[in-house]
C-alpha atoms as a PDB file:
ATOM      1  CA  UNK A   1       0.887  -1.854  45.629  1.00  0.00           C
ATOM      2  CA  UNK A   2       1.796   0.961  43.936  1.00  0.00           C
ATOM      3  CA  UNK A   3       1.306   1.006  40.003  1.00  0.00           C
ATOM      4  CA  UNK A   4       4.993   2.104  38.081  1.00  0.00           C
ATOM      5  CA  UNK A   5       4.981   5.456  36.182  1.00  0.00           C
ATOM      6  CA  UNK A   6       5.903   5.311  32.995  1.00  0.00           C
ATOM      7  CA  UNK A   7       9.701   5.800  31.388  1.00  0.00           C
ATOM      8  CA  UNK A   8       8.846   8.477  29.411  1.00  0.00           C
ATOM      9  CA  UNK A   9       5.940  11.104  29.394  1.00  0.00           C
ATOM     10  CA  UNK A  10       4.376  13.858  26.279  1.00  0.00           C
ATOM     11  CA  UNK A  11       2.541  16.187  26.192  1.00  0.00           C
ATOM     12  CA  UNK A  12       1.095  17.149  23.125  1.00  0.00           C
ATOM     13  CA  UNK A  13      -1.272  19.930  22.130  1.00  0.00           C
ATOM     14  CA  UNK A  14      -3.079  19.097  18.471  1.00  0.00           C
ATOM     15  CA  UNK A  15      -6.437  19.551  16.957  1.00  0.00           C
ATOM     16  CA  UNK A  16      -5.580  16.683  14.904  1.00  0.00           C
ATOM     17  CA  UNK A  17      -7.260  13.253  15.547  1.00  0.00           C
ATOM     18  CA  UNK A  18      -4.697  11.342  13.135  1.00  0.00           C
ATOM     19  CA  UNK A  19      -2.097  12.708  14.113  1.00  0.00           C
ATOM     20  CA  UNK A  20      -2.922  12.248  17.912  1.00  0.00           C
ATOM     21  CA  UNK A  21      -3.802   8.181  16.692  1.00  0.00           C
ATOM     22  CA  UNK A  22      -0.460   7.767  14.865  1.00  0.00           C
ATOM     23  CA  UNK A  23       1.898   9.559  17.537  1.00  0.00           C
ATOM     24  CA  UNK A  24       0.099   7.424  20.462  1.00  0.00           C
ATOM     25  CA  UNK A  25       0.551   4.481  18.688  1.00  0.00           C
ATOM     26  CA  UNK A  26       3.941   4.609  17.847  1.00  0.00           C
ATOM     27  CA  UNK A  27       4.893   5.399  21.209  1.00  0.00           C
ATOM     28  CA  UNK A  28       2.815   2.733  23.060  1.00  0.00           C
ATOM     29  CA  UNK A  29       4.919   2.335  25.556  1.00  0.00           C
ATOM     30  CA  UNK A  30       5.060   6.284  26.713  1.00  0.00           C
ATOM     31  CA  UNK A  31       2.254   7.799  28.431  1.00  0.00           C
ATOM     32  CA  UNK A  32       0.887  10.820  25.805  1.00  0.00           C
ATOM     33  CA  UNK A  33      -1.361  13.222  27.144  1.00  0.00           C
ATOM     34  CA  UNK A  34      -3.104  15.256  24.773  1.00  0.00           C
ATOM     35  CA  UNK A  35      -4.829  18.443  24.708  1.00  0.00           C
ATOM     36  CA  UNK A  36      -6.307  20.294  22.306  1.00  0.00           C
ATOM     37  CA  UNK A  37      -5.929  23.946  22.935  1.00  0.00           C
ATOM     38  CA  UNK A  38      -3.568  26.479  24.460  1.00  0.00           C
ATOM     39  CA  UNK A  39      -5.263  26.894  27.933  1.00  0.00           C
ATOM     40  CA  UNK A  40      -5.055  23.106  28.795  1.00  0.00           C
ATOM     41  CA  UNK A  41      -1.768  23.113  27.530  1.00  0.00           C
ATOM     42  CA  UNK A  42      -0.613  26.248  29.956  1.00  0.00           C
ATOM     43  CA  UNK A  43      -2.604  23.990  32.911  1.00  0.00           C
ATOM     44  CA  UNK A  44      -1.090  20.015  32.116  1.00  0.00           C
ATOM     45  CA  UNK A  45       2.393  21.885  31.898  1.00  0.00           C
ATOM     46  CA  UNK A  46       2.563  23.606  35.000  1.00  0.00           C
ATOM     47  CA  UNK A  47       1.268  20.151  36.589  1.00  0.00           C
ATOM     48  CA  UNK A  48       3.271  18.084  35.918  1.00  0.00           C
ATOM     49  CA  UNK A  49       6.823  17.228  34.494  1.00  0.00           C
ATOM     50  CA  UNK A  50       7.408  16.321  30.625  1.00  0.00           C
ATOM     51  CA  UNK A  51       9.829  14.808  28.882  1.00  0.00           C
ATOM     52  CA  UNK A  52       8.613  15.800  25.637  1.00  0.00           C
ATOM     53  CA  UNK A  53       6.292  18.635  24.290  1.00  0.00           C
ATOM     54  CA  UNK A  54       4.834  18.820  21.102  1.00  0.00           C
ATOM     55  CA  UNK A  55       2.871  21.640  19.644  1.00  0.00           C
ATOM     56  CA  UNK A  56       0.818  21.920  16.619  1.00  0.00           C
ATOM     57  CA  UNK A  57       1.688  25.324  15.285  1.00  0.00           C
ATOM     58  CA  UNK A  58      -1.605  26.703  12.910  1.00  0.00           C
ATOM     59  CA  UNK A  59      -0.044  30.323  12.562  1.00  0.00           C
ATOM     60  CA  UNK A  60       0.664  33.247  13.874  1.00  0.00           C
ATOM     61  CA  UNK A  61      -1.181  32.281  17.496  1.00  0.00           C
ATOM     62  CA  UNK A  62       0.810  29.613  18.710  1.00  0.00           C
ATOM     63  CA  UNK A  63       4.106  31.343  17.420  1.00  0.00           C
ATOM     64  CA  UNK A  64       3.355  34.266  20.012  1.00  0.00           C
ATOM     65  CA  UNK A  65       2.566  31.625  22.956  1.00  0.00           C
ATOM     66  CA  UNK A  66       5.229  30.754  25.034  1.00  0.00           C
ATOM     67  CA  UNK A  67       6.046  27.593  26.862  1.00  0.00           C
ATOM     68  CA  UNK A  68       5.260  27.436  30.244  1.00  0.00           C
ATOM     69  CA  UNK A  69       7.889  27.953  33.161  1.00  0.00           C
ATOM     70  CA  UNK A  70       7.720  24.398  33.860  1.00  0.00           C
ATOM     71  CA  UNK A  71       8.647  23.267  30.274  1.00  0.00           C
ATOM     72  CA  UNK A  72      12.235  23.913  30.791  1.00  0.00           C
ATOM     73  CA  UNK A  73      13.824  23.243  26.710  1.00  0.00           C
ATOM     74  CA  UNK A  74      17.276  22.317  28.024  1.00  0.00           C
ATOM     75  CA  UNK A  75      15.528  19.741  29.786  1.00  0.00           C
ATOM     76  CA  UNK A  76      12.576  18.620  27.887  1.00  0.00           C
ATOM     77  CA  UNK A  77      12.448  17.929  24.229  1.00  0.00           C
ATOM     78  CA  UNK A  78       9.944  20.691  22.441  1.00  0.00           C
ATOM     79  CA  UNK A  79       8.811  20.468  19.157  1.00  0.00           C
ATOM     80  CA  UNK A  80       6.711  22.738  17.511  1.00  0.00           C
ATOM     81  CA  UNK A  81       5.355  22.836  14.201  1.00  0.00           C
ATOM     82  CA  UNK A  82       2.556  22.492  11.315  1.00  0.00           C
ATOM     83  CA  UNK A  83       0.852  19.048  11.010  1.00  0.00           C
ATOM     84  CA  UNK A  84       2.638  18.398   8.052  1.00  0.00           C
ATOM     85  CA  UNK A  85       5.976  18.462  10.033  1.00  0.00           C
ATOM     86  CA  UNK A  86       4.434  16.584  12.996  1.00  0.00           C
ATOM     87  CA  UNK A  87       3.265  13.889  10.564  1.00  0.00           C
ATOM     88  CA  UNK A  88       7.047  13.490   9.482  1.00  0.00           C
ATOM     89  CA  UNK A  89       7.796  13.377  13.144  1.00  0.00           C
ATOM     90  CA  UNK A  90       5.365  10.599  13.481  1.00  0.00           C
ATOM     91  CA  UNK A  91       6.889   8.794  10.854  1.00  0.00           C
ATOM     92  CA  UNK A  92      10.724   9.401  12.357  1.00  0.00           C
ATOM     93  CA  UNK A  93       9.662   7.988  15.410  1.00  0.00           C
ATOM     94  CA  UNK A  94       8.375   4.923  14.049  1.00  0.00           C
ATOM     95  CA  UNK A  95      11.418   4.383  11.907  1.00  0.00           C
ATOM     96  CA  UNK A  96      13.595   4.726  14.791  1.00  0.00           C
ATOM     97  CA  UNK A  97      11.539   2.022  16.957  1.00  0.00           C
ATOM     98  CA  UNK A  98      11.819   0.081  13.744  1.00  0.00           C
ATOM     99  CA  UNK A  99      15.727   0.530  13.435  1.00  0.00           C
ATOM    100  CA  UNK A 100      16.493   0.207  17.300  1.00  0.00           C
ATOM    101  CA  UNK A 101      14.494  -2.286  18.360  1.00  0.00           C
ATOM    102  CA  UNK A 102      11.453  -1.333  20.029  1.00  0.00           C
ATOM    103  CA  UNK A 103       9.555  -4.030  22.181  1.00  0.00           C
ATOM    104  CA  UNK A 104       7.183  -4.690  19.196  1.00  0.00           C
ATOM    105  CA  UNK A 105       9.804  -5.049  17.429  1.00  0.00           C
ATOM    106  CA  UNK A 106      12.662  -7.597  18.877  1.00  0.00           C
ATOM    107  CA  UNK A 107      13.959 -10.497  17.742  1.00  0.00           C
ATOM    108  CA  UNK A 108      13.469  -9.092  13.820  1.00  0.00           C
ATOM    109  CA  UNK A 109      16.810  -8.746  11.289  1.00  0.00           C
ATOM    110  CA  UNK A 110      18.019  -5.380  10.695  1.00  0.00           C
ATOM    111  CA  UNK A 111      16.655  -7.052   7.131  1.00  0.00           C
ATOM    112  CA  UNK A 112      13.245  -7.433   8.743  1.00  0.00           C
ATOM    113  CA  UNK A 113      13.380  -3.293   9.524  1.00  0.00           C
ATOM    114  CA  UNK A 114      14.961  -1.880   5.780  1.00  0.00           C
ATOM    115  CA  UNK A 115      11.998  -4.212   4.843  1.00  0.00           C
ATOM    116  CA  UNK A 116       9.527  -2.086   6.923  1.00  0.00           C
ATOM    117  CA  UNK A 117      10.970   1.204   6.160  1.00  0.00           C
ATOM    118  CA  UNK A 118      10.959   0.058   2.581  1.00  0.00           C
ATOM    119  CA  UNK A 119       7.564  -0.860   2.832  1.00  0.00           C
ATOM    120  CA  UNK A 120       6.455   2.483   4.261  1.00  0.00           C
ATOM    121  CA  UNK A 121       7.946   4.135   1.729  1.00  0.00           C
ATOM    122  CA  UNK A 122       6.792   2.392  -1.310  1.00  0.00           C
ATOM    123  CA  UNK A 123       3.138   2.878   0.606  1.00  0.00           C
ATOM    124  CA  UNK A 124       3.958   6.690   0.404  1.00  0.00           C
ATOM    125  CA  UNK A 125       4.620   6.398  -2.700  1.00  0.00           C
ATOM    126  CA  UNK A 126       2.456   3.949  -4.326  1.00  0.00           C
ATOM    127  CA  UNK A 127      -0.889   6.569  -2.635  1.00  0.00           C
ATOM    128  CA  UNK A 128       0.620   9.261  -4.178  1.00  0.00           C
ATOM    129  CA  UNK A 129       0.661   7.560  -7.520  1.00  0.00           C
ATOM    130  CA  UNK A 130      -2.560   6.302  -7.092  1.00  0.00           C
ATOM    131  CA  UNK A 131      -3.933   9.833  -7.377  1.00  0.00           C
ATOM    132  CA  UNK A 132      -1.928  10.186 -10.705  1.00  0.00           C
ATOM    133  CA  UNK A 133      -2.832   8.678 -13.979  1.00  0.00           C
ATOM    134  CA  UNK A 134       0.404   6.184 -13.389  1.00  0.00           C
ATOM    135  CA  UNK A 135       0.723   3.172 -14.750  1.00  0.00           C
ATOM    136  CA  UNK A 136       3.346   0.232 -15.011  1.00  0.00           C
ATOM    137  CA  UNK A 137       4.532   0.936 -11.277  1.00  0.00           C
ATOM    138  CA  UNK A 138       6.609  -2.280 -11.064  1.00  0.00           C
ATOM    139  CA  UNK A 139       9.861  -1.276 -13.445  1.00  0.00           C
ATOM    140  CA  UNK A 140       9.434   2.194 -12.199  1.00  0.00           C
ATOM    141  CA  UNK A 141       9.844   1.393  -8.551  1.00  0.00           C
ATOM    142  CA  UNK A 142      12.304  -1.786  -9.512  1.00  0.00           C
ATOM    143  CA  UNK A 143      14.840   1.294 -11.382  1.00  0.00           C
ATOM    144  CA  UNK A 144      14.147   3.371  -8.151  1.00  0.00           C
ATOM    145  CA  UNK A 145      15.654   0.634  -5.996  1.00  0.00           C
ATOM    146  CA  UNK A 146      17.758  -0.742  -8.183  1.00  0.00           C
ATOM    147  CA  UNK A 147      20.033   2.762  -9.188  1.00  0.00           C
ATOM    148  CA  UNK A 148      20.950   3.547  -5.765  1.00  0.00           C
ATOM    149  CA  UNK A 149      21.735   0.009  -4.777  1.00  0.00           C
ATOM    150  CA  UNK A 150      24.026  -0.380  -7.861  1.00  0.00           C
ATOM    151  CA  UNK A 151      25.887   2.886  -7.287  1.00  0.00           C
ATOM    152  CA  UNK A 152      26.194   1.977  -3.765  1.00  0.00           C
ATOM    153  CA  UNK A 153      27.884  -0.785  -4.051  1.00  0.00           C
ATOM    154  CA  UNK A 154      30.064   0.439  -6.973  1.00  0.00           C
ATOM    155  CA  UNK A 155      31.477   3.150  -4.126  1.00  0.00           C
ATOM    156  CA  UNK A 156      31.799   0.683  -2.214  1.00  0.00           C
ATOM    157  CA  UNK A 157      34.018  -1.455  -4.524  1.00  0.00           C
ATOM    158  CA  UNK A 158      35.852   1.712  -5.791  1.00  0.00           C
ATOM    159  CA  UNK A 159      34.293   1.533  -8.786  1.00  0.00           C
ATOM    160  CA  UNK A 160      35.391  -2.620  -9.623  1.00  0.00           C
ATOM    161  CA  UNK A 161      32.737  -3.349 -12.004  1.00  0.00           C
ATOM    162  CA  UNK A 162      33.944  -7.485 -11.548  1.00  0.00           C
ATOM    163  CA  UNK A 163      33.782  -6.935  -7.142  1.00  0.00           C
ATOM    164  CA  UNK A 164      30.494  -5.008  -7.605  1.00  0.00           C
ATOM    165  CA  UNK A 165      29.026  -7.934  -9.775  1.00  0.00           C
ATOM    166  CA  UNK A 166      29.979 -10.775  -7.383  1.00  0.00           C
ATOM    167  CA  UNK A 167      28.717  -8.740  -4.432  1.00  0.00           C
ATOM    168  CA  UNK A 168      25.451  -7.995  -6.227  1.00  0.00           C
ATOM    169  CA  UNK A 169      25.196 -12.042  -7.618  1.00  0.00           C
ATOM    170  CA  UNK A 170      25.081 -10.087 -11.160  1.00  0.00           C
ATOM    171  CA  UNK A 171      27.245 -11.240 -14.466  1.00  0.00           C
ATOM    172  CA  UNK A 172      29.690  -8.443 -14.898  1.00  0.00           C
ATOM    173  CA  UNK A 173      27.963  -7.630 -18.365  1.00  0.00           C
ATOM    174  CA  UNK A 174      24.678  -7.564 -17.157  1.00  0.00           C
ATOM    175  CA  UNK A 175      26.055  -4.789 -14.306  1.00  0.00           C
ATOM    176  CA  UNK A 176      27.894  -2.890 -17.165  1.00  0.00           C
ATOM    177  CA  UNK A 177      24.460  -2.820 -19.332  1.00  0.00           C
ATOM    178  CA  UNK A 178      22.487  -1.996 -16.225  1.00  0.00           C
ATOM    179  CA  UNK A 179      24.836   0.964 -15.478  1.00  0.00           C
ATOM    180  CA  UNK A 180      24.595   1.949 -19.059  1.00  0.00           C
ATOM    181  CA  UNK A 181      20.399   2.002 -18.981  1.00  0.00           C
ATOM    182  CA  UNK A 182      20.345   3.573 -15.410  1.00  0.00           C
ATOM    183  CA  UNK A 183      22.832   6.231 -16.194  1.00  0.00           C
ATOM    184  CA  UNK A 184      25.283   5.327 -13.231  1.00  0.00           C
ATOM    185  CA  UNK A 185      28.143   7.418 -13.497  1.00  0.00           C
ATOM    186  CA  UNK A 186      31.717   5.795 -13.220  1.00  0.00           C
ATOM    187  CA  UNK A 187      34.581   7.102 -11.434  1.00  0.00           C
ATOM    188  CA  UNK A 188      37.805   6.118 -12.373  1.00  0.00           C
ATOM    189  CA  UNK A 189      40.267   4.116  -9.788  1.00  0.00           C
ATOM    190  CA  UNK A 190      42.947   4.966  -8.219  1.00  0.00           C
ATOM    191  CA  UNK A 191      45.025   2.869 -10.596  1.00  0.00           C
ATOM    192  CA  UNK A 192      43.424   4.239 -13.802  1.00  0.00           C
ATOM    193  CA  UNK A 193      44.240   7.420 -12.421  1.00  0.00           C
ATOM    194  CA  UNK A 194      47.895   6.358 -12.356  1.00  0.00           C
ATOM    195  CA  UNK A 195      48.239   4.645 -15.585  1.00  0.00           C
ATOM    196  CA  UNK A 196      47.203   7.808 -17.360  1.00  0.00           C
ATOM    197  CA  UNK A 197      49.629   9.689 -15.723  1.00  0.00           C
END
Protein backbone atom coordinates (compact mmCIF):
# COMPACT_ATOMS: atom_id res chain seq x y z
CA UNK A 1 0.00 0.00 0.00
CA UNK A 2 1.25 3.03 -0.96
CA UNK A 3 2.07 5.68 1.87
CA UNK A 4 0.11 9.41 0.99
CA UNK A 5 2.43 12.39 0.22
CA UNK A 6 1.96 15.10 2.08
CA UNK A 7 -0.49 18.36 1.31
CA UNK A 8 2.06 20.66 1.36
CA UNK A 9 5.95 20.51 0.94
CA UNK A 10 9.21 23.34 1.99
CA UNK A 11 12.10 23.62 1.37
CA UNK A 12 14.14 25.61 3.44
CA UNK A 13 17.82 26.51 3.37
CA UNK A 14 19.07 27.90 7.09
CA UNK A 15 22.11 27.58 9.21
CA UNK A 16 19.86 28.13 12.01
CA UNK A 17 18.93 25.20 14.36
CA UNK A 18 16.01 27.30 16.12
CA UNK A 19 14.76 28.51 13.56
CA UNK A 20 14.71 25.11 11.61
CA UNK A 21 12.96 23.63 15.29
CA UNK A 22 10.31 26.40 15.42
CA UNK A 23 9.34 26.45 11.55
CA UNK A 24 9.08 22.42 11.62
CA UNK A 25 7.07 22.53 14.44
CA UNK A 26 4.62 24.86 13.54
CA UNK A 27 4.03 23.25 10.40
CA UNK A 28 3.77 19.61 11.63
CA UNK A 29 1.63 18.63 9.33
CA UNK A 30 3.88 19.74 6.07
CA UNK A 31 6.82 17.83 5.13
CA UNK A 32 10.04 20.53 5.60
CA UNK A 33 13.15 19.60 4.14
CA UNK A 34 16.02 21.45 5.21
CA UNK A 35 19.36 22.17 4.00
CA UNK A 36 21.91 24.09 5.09
CA UNK A 37 23.85 25.56 2.27
CA UNK A 38 23.46 26.81 -1.28
CA UNK A 39 24.66 23.64 -3.19
CA UNK A 40 22.03 21.31 -1.53
CA UNK A 41 19.63 23.84 -2.03
CA UNK A 42 20.46 24.13 -6.06
CA UNK A 43 20.26 19.92 -5.86
CA UNK A 44 16.68 19.34 -3.50
CA UNK A 45 15.20 22.10 -5.92
CA UNK A 46 15.82 20.74 -9.14
CA UNK A 47 14.48 17.30 -7.56
CA UNK A 48 11.71 17.78 -6.66
CA UNK A 49 8.58 20.14 -6.62
CA UNK A 50 7.97 22.82 -3.69
CA UNK A 51 5.34 24.56 -2.58
CA UNK A 52 7.24 26.80 -0.50
CA UNK A 53 10.95 28.01 -0.38
CA UNK A 54 12.52 29.71 2.25
CA UNK A 55 15.96 31.16 2.31
CA UNK A 56 18.04 32.50 5.02
CA UNK A 57 19.65 35.53 3.47
CA UNK A 58 23.30 36.31 5.57
CA UNK A 59 24.41 39.05 2.95
CA UNK A 60 25.56 39.84 -0.02
CA UNK A 61 26.00 35.83 -1.12
CA UNK A 62 22.66 34.64 -1.12
CA UNK A 63 21.34 38.02 -2.65
CA UNK A 64 23.48 37.16 -5.89
CA UNK A 65 22.12 33.36 -5.94
CA UNK A 66 19.30 32.73 -7.89
CA UNK A 67 16.50 30.29 -7.52
CA UNK A 68 16.65 27.36 -9.38
CA UNK A 69 14.64 26.76 -12.75
CA UNK A 70 12.46 24.47 -10.97
CA UNK A 71 11.41 27.00 -8.23
CA UNK A 72 9.00 28.69 -10.44
CA UNK A 73 7.78 32.12 -7.92
CA UNK A 74 4.40 32.41 -9.65
CA UNK A 75 3.95 29.04 -8.55
CA UNK A 76 5.72 28.45 -5.37
CA UNK A 77 5.77 30.72 -2.42
CA UNK A 78 9.62 32.12 -1.89
CA UNK A 79 10.70 33.86 0.93
CA UNK A 80 13.91 35.12 1.51
CA UNK A 81 15.37 36.92 4.23
CA UNK A 82 17.61 37.50 7.54
CA UNK A 83 16.80 35.24 10.55
CA UNK A 84 15.32 37.96 12.22
CA UNK A 85 12.58 38.18 9.48
CA UNK A 86 12.28 34.36 9.26
CA UNK A 87 11.74 34.28 13.04
CA UNK A 88 8.69 36.73 12.47
CA UNK A 89 7.66 34.37 9.76
CA UNK A 90 7.75 31.61 12.23
CA UNK A 91 5.72 33.41 14.49
CA UNK A 92 2.98 34.47 11.54
CA UNK A 93 2.59 31.05 10.78
CA UNK A 94 1.80 29.95 14.10
CA UNK A 95 -0.66 32.75 14.64
CA UNK A 96 -2.42 31.87 11.59
CA UNK A 97 -2.76 27.99 12.63
CA UNK A 98 -3.86 29.55 15.88
CA UNK A 99 -6.56 31.90 14.21
CA UNK A 100 -7.76 29.29 11.49
CA UNK A 101 -7.90 26.35 13.12
CA UNK A 102 -5.13 24.10 12.65
CA UNK A 103 -5.59 20.32 13.63
CA UNK A 104 -3.86 21.02 17.02
CA UNK A 105 -5.92 23.42 17.36
CA UNK A 106 -9.87 22.54 16.78
CA UNK A 107 -12.58 22.62 18.80
CA UNK A 108 -10.91 25.92 20.78
CA UNK A 109 -13.00 29.56 20.92
CA UNK A 110 -11.75 32.19 18.76
CA UNK A 111 -11.38 33.33 22.75
CA UNK A 112 -9.16 30.30 23.28
CA UNK A 113 -6.74 31.78 20.16
CA UNK A 114 -6.68 35.96 21.17
CA UNK A 115 -5.76 34.08 24.45
CA UNK A 116 -2.74 32.37 22.75
CA UNK A 117 -1.71 35.20 20.65
CA UNK A 118 -2.04 37.26 23.78
CA UNK A 119 -0.03 34.98 25.56
CA UNK A 120 2.78 34.99 23.00
CA UNK A 121 2.93 38.36 23.08
CA UNK A 122 3.05 39.18 26.68
CA UNK A 123 5.97 36.23 26.58
CA UNK A 124 7.75 38.60 24.04
CA UNK A 125 7.38 41.05 26.04
CA UNK A 126 7.68 40.01 29.53
CA UNK A 127 11.73 38.39 28.14
CA UNK A 128 12.42 41.54 26.92
CA UNK A 129 11.67 43.19 30.20
CA UNK A 130 13.32 40.70 32.00
CA UNK A 131 16.63 41.92 30.58
CA UNK A 132 15.65 45.50 31.80
CA UNK A 133 15.74 46.73 35.30
CA UNK A 134 11.62 46.69 35.11
CA UNK A 135 9.63 46.40 37.75
CA UNK A 136 5.78 46.47 38.66
CA UNK A 137 4.92 44.66 35.22
CA UNK A 138 1.28 43.98 36.21
CA UNK A 139 -0.35 47.79 35.87
CA UNK A 140 2.03 48.33 33.07
CA UNK A 141 0.83 45.48 30.93
CA UNK A 142 -2.97 45.87 32.53
CA UNK A 143 -2.79 49.95 30.86
CA UNK A 144 -1.29 48.24 27.69
CA UNK A 145 -4.40 46.10 27.30
CA UNK A 146 -6.65 48.06 28.76
CA UNK A 147 -6.10 51.58 26.36
CA UNK A 148 -6.67 49.91 23.19
CA UNK A 149 -9.61 47.88 24.38
CA UNK A 150 -11.29 51.07 25.76
CA UNK A 151 -10.74 53.12 22.61
CA UNK A 152 -11.91 50.26 20.66
CA UNK A 153 -14.92 49.98 21.86
CA UNK A 154 -15.53 53.76 22.19
CA UNK A 155 -15.21 53.67 18.03
CA UNK A 156 -17.21 51.25 18.12
CA UNK A 157 -20.02 53.00 20.09
CA UNK A 158 -19.31 56.33 18.25
CA UNK A 159 -17.91 57.67 21.02
CA UNK A 160 -21.28 56.84 23.68
CA UNK A 161 -19.44 56.93 26.82
CA UNK A 162 -23.01 55.21 28.56
CA UNK A 163 -23.01 52.18 25.32
CA UNK A 164 -19.21 51.83 25.79
CA UNK A 165 -19.69 51.30 29.65
CA UNK A 166 -22.46 48.66 29.39
CA UNK A 167 -20.52 46.86 26.66
CA UNK A 168 -17.35 46.93 28.75
CA UNK A 169 -19.55 45.89 32.28
CA UNK A 170 -17.86 49.35 33.52
CA UNK A 171 -19.90 52.27 35.58
CA UNK A 172 -19.99 55.12 33.15
CA UNK A 173 -17.78 57.20 35.70
CA UNK A 174 -15.33 54.74 36.18
CA UNK A 175 -14.95 54.66 31.99
CA UNK A 176 -14.87 58.55 32.00
CA UNK A 177 -11.96 58.49 34.83
CA UNK A 178 -10.24 55.65 33.03
CA UNK A 179 -10.27 57.66 29.75
CA UNK A 180 -9.09 60.63 31.66
CA UNK A 181 -5.83 58.55 33.29
CA UNK A 182 -5.18 56.67 29.94
CA UNK A 183 -5.34 59.72 27.82
CA UNK A 184 -8.11 58.33 25.37
CA UNK A 185 -8.97 60.92 23.10
CA UNK A 186 -12.78 61.69 22.45
CA UNK A 187 -14.35 62.41 19.27
CA UNK A 188 -17.36 64.20 19.19
CA UNK A 189 -20.79 62.56 17.67
CA UNK A 190 -22.48 63.13 14.99
CA UNK A 191 -25.15 64.88 17.03
CA UNK A 192 -22.72 67.09 19.01
CA UNK A 193 -21.50 68.00 15.79
CA UNK A 194 -24.99 69.23 14.91
CA UNK A 195 -25.99 70.94 18.00
CA UNK A 196 -23.02 73.24 17.68
CA UNK A 197 -23.88 74.13 14.43
Amino acid sequence: MAVPSPAYTVLMLTTDVEVQAQLKQALRDVSVTVVRDASAFQKEASKHHFDAVIVESRGTSEKAMSLPVHVDPSHTLVIVGSRAVLKKTVKTIQLQNQLHGHPSHQGKSRDASLESYLEMKMGDFVRGMMTGAAKNLHPILISAVERPLIASVLQETRGNQIQAAELLGLNRNTLRKKIAELHIPLKRTRSKAKRAT
